[in-house]
C-alpha atoms as a PDB file:
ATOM      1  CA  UNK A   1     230.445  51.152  46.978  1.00  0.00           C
ATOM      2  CA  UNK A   2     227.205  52.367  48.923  1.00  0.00           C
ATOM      3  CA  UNK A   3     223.982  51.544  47.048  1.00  0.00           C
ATOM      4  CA  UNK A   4     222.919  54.908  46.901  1.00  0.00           C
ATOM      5  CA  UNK A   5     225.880  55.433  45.082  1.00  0.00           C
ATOM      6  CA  UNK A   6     224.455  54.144  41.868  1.00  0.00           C
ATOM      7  CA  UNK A   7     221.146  56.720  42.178  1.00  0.00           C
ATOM      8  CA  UNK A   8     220.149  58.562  39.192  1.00  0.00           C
ATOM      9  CA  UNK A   9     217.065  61.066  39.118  1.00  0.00           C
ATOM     10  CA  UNK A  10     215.627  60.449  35.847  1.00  0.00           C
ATOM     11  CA  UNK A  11     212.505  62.826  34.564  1.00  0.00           C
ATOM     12  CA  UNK A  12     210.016  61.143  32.217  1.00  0.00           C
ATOM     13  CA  UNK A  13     206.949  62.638  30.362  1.00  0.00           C
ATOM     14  CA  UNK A  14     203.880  62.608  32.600  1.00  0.00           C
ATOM     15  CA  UNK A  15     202.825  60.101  30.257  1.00  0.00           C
ATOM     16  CA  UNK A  16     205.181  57.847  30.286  1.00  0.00           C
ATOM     17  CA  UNK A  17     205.286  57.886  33.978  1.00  0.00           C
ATOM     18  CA  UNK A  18     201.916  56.713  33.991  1.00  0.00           C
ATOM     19  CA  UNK A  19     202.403  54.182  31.419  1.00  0.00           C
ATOM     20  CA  UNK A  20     205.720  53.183  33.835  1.00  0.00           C
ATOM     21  CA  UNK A  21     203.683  52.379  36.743  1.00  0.00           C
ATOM     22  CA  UNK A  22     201.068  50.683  34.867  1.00  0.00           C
ATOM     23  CA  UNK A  23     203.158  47.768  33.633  1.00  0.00           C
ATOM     24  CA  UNK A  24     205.159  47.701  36.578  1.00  0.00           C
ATOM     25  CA  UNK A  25     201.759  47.243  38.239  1.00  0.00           C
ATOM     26  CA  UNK A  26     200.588  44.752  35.327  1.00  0.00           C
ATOM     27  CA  UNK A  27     203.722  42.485  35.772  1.00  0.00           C
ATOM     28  CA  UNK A  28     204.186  42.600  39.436  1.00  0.00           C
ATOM     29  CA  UNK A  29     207.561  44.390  38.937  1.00  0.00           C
ATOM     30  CA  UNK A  30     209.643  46.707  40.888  1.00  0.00           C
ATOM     31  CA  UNK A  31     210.012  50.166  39.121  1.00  0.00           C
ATOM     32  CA  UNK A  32     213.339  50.160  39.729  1.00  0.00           C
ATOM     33  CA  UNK A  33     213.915  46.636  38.428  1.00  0.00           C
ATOM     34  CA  UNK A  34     211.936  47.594  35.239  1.00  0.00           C
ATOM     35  CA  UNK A  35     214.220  50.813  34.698  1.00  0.00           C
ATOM     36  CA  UNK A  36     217.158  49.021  35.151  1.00  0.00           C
ATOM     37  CA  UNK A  37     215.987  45.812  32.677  1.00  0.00           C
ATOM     38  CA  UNK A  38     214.747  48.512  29.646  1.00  0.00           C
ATOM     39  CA  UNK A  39     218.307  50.868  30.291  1.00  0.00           C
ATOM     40  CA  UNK A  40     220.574  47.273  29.841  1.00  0.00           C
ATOM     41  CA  UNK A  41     218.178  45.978  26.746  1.00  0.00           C
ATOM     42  CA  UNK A  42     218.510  49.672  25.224  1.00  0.00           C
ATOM     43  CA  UNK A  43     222.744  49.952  26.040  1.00  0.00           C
ATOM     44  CA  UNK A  44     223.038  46.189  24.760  1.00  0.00           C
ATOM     45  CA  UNK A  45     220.993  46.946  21.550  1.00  0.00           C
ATOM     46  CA  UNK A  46     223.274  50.027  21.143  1.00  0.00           C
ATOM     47  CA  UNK A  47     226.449  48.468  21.566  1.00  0.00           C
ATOM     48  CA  UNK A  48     225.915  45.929  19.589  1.00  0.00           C
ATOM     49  CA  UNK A  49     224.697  48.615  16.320  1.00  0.00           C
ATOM     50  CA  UNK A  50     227.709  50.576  17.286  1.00  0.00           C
ATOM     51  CA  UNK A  51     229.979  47.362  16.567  1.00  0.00           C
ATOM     52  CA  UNK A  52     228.362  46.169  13.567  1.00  0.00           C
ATOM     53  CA  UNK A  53     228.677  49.848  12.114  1.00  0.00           C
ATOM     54  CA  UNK A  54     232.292  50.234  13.542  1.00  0.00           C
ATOM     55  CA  UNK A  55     233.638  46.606  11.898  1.00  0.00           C
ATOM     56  CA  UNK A  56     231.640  47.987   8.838  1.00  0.00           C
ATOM     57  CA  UNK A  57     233.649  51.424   8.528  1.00  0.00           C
ATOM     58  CA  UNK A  58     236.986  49.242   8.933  1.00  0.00           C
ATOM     59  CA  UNK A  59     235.566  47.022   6.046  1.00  0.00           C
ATOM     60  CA  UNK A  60     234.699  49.860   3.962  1.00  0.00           C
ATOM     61  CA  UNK A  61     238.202  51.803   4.407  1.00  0.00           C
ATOM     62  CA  UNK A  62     240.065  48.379   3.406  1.00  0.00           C
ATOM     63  CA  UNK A  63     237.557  48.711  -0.014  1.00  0.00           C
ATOM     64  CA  UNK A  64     238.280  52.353  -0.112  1.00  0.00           C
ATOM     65  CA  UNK A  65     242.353  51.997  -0.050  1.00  0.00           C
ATOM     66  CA  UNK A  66     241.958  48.926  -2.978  1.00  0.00           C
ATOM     67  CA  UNK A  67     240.191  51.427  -4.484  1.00  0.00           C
ATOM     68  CA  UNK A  68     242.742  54.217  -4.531  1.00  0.00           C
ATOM     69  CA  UNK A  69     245.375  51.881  -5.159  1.00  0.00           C
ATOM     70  CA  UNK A  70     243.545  50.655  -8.462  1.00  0.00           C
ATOM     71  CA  UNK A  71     243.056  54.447  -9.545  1.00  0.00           C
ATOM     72  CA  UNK A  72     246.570  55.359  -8.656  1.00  0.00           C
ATOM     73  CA  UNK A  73     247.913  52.530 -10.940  1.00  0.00           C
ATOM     74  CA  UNK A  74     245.742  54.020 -14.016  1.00  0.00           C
ATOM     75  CA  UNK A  75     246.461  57.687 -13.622  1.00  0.00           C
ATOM     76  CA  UNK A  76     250.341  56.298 -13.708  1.00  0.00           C
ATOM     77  CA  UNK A  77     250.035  55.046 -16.646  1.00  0.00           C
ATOM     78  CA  UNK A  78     247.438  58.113 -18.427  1.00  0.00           C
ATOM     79  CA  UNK A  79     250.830  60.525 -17.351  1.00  0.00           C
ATOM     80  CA  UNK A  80     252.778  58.518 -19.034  1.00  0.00           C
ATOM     81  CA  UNK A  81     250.920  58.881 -22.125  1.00  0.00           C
ATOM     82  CA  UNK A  82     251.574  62.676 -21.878  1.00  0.00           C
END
C-alpha cells in the first residue's frame, strides 16, 4: 500500500489550527506525527470505554434474567392462590 494511501484531509477550527502548530512548534514535533499520536490516544481511550460498557451490559442482562426468573417463580405461585 502507497503512503498516500493512508491521507485524510481533516478541517479543524481556525483555532485549533493555531493551537496545532503551536505545540507542534513547542515540542519539536511533526504535525503529522502529533495528529496521528492524539487520533491513537483518543481510539485507544474509546475502545477501551466501549469494552468496559459492553462486558457491563452482558453483566447486567445475566442480573436482569436472575431477576425475571425470581419474579416468574412468585407470580407462579400468586396464580395459584387464585
Amino acid at each position: 500500500m502507497d503512503e498516500n494511501d493512508n491521507i485524510m484531509k481533516v478541517n479543524l477550527a481556525p483555532e485549533v489550527y493555531k493551537d496545532v502548530k503551536e505545540y507542534c512548534a513547542i515540542a519539536n514535533i511533526d504535525e503529522n506525527e502529533f495528529v496521528n499520536s492524539v487520533m491513537n490516544y483518543f481510539l485507544e481511550e474509546n475502545l477501551i470505554i466501549y469494552d468496559t460498557m459492553r462486558k457491563g451490559y452482558a453483566e447486567m442482562s445475566r442480573i436482569n434474567l436472575d431477576i425475571c426468573n425470581e419474579f416468574e417463580v412468585c407470580e407462579k405461585e400468586v396464580g395459584a392462590q387464585f
